[in-house]
Protein backbone atom coordinates (compact mmCIF):
# COMPACT_ATOMS: atom_id res chain seq x y z
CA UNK A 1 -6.19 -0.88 -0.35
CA UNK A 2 -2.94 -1.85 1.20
CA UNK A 3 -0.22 -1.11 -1.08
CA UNK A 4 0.66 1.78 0.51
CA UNK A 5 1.71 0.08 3.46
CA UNK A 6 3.43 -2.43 1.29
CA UNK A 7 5.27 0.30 -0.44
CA UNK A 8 6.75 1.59 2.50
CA UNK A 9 7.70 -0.98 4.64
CA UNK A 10 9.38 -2.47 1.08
CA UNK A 11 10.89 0.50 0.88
CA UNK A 12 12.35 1.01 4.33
CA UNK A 13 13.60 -2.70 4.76
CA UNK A 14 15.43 -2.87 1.28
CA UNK A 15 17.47 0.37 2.68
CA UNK A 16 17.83 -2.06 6.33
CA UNK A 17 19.03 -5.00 4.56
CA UNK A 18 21.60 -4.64 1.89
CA UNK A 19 22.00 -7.91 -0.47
CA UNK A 20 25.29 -9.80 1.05
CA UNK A 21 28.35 -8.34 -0.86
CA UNK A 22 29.94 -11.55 -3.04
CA UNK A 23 33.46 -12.62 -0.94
CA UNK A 24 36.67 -12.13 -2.40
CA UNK A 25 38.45 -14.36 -4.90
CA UNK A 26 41.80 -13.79 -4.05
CA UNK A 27 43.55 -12.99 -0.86
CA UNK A 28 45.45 -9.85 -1.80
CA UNK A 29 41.75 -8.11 -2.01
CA UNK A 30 40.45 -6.22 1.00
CA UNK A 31 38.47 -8.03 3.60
CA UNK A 32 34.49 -7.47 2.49
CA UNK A 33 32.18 -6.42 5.81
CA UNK A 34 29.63 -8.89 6.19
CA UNK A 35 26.07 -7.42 7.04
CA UNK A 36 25.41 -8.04 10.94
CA UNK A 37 23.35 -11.85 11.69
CA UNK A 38 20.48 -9.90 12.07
CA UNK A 39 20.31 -8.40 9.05
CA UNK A 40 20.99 -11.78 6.98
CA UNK A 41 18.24 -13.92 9.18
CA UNK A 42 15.73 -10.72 8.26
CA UNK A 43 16.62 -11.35 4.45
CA UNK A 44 16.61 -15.17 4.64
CA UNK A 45 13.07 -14.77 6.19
CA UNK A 46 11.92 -11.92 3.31
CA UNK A 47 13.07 -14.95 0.93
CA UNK A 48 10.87 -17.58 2.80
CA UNK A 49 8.15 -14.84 2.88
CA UNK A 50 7.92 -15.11 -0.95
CA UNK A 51 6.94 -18.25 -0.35
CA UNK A 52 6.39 -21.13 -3.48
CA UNK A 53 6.81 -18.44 -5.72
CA UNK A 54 6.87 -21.31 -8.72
CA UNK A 55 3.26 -22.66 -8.35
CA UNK A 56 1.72 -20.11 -9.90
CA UNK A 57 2.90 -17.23 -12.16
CA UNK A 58 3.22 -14.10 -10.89
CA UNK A 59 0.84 -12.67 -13.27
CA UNK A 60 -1.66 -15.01 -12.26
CA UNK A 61 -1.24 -14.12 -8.56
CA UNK A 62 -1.32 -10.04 -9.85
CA UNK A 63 -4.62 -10.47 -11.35
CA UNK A 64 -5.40 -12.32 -8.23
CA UNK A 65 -4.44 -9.38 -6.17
CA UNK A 66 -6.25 -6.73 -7.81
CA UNK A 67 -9.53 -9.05 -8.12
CA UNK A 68 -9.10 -9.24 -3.73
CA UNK A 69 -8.57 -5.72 -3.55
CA UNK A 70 -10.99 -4.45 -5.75
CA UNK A 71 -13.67 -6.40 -4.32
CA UNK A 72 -12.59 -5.08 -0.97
CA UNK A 73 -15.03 -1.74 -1.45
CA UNK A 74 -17.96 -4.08 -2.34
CA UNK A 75 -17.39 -6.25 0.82
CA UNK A 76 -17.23 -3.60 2.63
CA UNK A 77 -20.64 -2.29 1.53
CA UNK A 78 -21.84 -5.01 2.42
CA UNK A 79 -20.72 -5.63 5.53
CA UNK A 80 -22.06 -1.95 6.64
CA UNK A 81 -25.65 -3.73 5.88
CA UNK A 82 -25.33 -6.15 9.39
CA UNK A 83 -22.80 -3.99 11.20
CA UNK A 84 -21.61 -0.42 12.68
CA UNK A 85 -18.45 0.21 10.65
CA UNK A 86 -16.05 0.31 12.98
CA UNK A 87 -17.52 -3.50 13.69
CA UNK A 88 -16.23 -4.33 10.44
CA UNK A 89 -13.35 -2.49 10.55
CA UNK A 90 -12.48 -4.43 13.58
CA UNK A 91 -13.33 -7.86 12.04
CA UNK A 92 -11.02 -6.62 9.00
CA UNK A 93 -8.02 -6.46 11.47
CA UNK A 94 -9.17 -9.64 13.33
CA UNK A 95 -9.33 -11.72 10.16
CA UNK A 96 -6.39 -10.20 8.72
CA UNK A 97 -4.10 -10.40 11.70
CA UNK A 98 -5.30 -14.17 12.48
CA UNK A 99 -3.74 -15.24 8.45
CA UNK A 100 -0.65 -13.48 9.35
CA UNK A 101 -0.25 -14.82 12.60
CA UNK A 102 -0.45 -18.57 10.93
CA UNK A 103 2.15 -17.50 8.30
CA UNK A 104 4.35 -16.15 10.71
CA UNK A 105 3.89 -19.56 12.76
CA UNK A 106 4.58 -22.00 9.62
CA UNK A 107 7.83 -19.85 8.73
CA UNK A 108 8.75 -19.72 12.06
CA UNK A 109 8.92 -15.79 12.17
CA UNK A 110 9.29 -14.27 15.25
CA UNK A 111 8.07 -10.41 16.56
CA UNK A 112 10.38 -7.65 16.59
CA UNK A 113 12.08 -6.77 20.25
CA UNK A 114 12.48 -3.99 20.11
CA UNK A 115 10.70 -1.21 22.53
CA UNK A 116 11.30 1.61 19.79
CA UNK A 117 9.84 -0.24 16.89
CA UNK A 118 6.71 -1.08 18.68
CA UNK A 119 6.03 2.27 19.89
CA UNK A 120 6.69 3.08 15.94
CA UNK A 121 4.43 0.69 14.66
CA UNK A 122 1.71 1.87 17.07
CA UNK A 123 1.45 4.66 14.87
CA UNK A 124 1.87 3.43 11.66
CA UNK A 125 -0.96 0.87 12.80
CA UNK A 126 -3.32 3.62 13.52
CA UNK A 127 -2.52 5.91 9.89
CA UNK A 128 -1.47 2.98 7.70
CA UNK A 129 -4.71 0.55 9.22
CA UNK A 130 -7.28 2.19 12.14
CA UNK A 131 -7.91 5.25 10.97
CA UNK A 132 -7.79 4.44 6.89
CA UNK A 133 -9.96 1.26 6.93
CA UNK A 134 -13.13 2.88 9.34
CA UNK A 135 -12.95 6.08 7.43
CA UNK A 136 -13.72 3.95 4.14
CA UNK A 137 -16.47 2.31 6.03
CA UNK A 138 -17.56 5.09 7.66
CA UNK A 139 -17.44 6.67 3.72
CA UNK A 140 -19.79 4.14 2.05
CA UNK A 141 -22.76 4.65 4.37
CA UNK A 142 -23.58 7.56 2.22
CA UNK A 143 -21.45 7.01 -0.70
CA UNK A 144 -21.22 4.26 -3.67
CA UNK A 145 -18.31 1.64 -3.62
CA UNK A 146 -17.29 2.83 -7.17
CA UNK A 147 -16.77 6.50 -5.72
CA UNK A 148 -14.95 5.13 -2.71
CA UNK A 149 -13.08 2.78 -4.61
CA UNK A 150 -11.90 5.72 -6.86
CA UNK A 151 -11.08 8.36 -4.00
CA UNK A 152 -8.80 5.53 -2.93
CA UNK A 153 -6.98 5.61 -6.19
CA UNK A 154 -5.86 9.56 -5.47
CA UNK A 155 -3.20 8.38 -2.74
CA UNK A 156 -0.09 7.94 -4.98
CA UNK A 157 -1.87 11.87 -5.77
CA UNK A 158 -0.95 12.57 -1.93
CA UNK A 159 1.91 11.12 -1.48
CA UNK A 160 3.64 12.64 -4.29
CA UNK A 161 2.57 16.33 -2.86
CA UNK A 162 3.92 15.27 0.47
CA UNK A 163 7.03 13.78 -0.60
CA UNK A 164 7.96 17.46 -1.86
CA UNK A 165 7.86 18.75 1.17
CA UNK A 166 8.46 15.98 3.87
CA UNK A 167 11.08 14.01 1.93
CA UNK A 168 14.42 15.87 0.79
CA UNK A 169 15.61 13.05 -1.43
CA UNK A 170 12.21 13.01 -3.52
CA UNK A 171 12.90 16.03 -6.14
CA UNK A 172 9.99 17.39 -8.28
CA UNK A 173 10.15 17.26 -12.44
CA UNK A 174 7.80 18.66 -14.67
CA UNK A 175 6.21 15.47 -15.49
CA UNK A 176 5.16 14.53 -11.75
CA UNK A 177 3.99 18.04 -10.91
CA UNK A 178 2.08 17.88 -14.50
CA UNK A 179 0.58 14.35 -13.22
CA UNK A 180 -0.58 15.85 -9.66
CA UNK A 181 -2.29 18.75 -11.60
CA UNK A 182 -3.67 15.78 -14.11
CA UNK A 183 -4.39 13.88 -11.29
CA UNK A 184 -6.51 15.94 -8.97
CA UNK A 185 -8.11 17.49 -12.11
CA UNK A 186 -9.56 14.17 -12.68
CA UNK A 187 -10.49 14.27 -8.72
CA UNK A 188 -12.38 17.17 -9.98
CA UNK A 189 -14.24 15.71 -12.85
CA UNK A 190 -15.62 12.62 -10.85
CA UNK A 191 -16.84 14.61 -8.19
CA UNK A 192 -18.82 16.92 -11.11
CA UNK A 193 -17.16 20.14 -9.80
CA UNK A 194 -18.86 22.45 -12.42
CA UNK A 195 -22.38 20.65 -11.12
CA UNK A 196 -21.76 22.05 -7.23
CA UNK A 197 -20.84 18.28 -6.76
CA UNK A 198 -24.52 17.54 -6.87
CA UNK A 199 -25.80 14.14 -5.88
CA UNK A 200 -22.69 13.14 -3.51
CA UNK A 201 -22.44 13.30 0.27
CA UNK A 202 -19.95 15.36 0.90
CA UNK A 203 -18.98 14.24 4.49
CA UNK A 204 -18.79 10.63 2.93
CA UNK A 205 -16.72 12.05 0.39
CA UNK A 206 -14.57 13.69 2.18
CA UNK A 207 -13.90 10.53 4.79
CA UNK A 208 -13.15 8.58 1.77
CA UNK A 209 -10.48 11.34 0.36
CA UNK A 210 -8.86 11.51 4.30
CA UNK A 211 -8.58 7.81 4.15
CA UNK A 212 -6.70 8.13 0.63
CA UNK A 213 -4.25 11.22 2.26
CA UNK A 214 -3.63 8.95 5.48
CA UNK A 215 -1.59 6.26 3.18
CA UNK A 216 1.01 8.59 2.15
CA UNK A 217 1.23 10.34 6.04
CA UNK A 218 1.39 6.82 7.45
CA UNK A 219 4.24 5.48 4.37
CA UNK A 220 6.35 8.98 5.20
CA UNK A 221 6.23 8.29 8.82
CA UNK A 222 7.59 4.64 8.36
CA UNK A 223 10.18 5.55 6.11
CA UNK A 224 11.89 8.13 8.40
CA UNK A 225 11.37 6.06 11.60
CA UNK A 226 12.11 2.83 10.89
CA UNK A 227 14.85 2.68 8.32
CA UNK A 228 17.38 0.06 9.50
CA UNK A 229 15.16 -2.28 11.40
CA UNK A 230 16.03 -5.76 10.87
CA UNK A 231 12.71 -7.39 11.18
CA UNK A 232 11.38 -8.64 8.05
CA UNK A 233 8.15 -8.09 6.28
CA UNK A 234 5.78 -10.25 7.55
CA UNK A 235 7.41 -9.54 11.43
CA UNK A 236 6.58 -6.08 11.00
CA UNK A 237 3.43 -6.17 9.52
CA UNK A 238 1.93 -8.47 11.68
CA UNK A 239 3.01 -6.45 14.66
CA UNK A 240 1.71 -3.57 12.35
CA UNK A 241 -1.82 -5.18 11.92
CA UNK A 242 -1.92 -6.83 15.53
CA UNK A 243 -1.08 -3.60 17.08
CA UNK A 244 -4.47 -1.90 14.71
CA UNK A 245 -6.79 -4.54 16.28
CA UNK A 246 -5.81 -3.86 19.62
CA UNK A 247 -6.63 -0.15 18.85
CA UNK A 248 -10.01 -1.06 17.30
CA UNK A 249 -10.65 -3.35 20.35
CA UNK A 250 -10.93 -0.68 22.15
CA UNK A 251 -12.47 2.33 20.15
CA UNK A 252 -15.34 -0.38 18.79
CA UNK A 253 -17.26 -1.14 22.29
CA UNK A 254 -17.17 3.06 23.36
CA UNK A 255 -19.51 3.79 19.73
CA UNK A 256 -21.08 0.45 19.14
CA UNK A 257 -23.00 -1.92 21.10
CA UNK A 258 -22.91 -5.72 20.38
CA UNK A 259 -25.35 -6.87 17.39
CA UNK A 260 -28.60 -7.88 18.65
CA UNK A 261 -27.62 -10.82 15.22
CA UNK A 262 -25.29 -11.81 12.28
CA UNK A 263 -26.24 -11.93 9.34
CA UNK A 264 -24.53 -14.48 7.01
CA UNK A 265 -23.83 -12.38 3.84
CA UNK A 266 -22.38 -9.14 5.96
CA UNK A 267 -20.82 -11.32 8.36
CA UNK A 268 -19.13 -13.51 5.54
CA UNK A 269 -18.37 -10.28 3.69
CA UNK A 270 -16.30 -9.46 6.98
CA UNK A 271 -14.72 -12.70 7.18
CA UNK A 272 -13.47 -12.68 3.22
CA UNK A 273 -12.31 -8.90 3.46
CA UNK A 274 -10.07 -9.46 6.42
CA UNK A 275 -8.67 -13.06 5.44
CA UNK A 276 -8.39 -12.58 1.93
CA UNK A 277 -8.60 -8.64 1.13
CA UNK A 278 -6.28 -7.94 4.10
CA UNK A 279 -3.79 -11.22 5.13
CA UNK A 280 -3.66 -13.31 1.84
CA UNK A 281 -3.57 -10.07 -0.45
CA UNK A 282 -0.39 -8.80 1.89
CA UNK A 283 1.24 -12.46 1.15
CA UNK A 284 0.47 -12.47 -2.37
CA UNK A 285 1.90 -8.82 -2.73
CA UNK A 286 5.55 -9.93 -0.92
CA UNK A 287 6.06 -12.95 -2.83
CA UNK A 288 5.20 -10.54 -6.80
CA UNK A 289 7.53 -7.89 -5.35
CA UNK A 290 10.25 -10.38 -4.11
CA UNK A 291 10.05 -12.13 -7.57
CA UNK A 292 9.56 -8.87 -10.09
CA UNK A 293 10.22 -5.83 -7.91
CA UNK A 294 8.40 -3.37 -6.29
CA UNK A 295 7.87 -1.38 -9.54
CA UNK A 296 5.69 -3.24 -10.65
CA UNK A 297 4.30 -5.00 -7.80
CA UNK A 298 2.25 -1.58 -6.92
CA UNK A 299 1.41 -1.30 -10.46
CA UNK A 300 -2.14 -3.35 -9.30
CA UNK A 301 -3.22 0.21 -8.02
CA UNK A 302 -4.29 1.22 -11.32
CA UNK A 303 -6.35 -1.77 -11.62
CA UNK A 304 -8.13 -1.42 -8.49
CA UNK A 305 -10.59 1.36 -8.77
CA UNK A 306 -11.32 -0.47 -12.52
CA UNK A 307 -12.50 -3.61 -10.84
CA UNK A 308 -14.02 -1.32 -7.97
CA UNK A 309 -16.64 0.08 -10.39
CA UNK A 310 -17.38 -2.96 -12.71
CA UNK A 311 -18.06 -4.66 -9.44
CA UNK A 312 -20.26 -1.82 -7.81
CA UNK A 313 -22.47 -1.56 -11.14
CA UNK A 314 -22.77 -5.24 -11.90
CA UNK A 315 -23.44 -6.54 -8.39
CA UNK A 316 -25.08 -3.77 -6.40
CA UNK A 317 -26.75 -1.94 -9.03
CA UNK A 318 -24.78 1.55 -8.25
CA UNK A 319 -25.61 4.34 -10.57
CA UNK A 320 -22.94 5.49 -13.19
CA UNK A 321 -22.73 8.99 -14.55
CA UNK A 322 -20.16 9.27 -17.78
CA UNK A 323 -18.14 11.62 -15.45
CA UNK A 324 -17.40 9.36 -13.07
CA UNK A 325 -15.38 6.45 -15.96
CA UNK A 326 -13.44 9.48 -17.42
CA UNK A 327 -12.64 11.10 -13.77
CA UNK A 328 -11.30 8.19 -12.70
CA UNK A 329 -8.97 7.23 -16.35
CA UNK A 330 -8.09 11.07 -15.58
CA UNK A 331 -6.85 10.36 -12.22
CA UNK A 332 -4.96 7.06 -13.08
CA UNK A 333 -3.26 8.62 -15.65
CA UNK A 334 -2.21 11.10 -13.00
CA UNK A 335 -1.01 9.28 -10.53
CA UNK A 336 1.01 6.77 -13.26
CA UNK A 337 2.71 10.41 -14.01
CA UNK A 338 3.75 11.38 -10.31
CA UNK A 339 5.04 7.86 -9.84
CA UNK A 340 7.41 7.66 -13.02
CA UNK A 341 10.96 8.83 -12.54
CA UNK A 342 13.65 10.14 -14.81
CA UNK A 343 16.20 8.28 -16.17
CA UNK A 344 19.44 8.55 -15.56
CA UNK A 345 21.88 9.96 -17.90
CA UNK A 346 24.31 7.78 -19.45
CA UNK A 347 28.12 8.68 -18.39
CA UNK A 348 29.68 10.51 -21.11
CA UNK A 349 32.08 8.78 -22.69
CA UNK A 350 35.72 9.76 -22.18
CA UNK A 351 36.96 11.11 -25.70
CA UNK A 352 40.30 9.75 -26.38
CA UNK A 353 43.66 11.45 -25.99
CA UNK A 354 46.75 11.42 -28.27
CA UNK A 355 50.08 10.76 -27.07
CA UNK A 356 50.54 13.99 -28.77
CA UNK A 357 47.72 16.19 -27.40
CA UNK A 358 48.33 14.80 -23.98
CA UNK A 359 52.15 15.75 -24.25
CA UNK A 360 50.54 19.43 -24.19
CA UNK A 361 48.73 19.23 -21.08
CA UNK A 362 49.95 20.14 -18.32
């Protein structure tokens, strides 16, 4: 549920910090810039962010992180069973924030400085964390974990439709706009469009589809603000996440009142989705895409809403119509579409010249 913050703020620092240029071998060659010390500390820390990247493989750790996050829609079910959800959105954060703030002590990471980047981050906090994480919970009140698990699966959907029009660089082919048409077609099929979507709530529904579009809003908003900071990874997301439980500190007490108990499974369904689904799952996803790129470190979306369902049908009983299995294989395939790229063409080769032909030209 947090690759799309992932995405971006991979995105944005690998345009801030350059790899270091190799120096020159002889002296006659000209002088190399150096990137500035800020730059190189913020990519020595990215490298220390990986962490023991040789304990286990990275494909172990990848099935790890789409277990976590797949899970994450059948913790939070349950933790809407002992508390309001902005309670456990709140927790979430808490949880979450408290594993980062460790990391960042053991690597000796410090906060970023800077006035602007805060006041950036307080947004990105509320559409990348706030607003995305109690819409789901507000969602499965009224809706199934497999449905909301699923809906989550049509932001790549999103962002690709955004990216059109908010991001210049990001240029349409016929095989992405053919994968958003795929895409929300599937949307269409597990909602059982031709059936007047009978049997779902749509205001849960429609929370759970908002909290899909505010990933892409919140990744398009980092990218064109913070592009050159030289904080690293973890520095900015734990300001990120820090900044989000502040923000639920304050919206939680103004709609909820303290709970008159605590019950151990929702409470421990809190404590696992913040700690694990939210602060381990963001370490495990910086050391894959450190060690095999970004590529396919977000590739564990398409195994999310997978483990979403088998999880929702095995272990709280949820119902399973046939349109809801093909919908969502409709929807991956989609998204897998608007997230390939063409490749680039191969330099033609320069066809050889004879002394003779190239006496002719002028």
């Amino acid at each position: 549920m947090f690759y799309e913050v992932l995405g971006a703020i991979v995105d944005v620092m690998t345009t801030a910090t350059p790899p270091r240029p190799p120096r020159a071998t002889t002296t006659t060659s000209a002088a190399t810039p150096t990137p500035p010390a800020d730059a190189a500390d913020a990519t020595t820390a990215d490298a220390a962010a990986a962490g023991p990247r040789r304990v286990f493989d990275w494909r172990l750790r990848f099935a790890a992180l789409a277990l976590i996050w797949g899970f994450s829609f059948l913790l939070i079910k349950v933790g809407t069973h002992g508390f309001a959800p902005f309670q456990v959105t709140f927790g979430r954060l808490f949880f979450g924030t408290a594993v980062l703030a460790v990391a960042m002590v053991v690597r000796r990471e410090r906060l970023p400085r800077s006035p602007r980047t805060w006041g950036h981050l307080t947004v990105a906090a509320f559409l990348l964390n706030a607003l995305p994480f109690s819409l789901f919970a507000y969602s499965e009140l009224t809706i199934p974990s497999t449905l909301a698990g699923i809906c989550n699966a049509t932001s790549p959907l999103w962002g690709m439709a955004l990216s059109l029009v908010a991001l210049s660089e990001d240029r349409p082919t016929r095989r992405r706009v053919a994968g958003l048409g795929l895409g929300f077609l599937g949307v269409l099929t597990v909602l059982g469009a031709w059936q007047g979507f009978s049997g779902l709530d749509p205001a849960g529904t429609a929370m759970a589809l908002l909290a899909s579009l505010s990933y892409p809003i919140g990744w398009i908003y980092i990218r064109r603000t913070l592009a050159g900071s030289s904080s690293s990874h973890l520095s900015l997301t734990g300001a990120q996440l820090f900044l989000a439980t502040l923000q639920l500190a304050v919206v939680t007490p103004l709609f909820t009142t303290v709970p008159a108990s605590f019950p151990v499974g929702p409470l421990l369904a809190v404590v696992v989705l913040g700690a694990l689904g939210t602060g381990l799952a963001i370490l495990l996803q910086y050391g894959i895409v450190a060690e095999v790129g970004p590529t396919t470190g977000q590739m564990v979306t398409y195994f999310i809403p997978v483990i979403a369902t088998a999880a929702g049908v095995t272990l709280l009983g949820e119902q399973l119509s046939w349109n809801t299995p093909v919908g969502a294989l409709v929807v991956l395939v989609g998204a897998a579409l608007t997230q390939s790229r063409s490749r680039t063409p191969r330099p033609s080769r320069t066809p050889r010249v004879s002394r003779r032909t190239a006496a002719r030209q002028p």
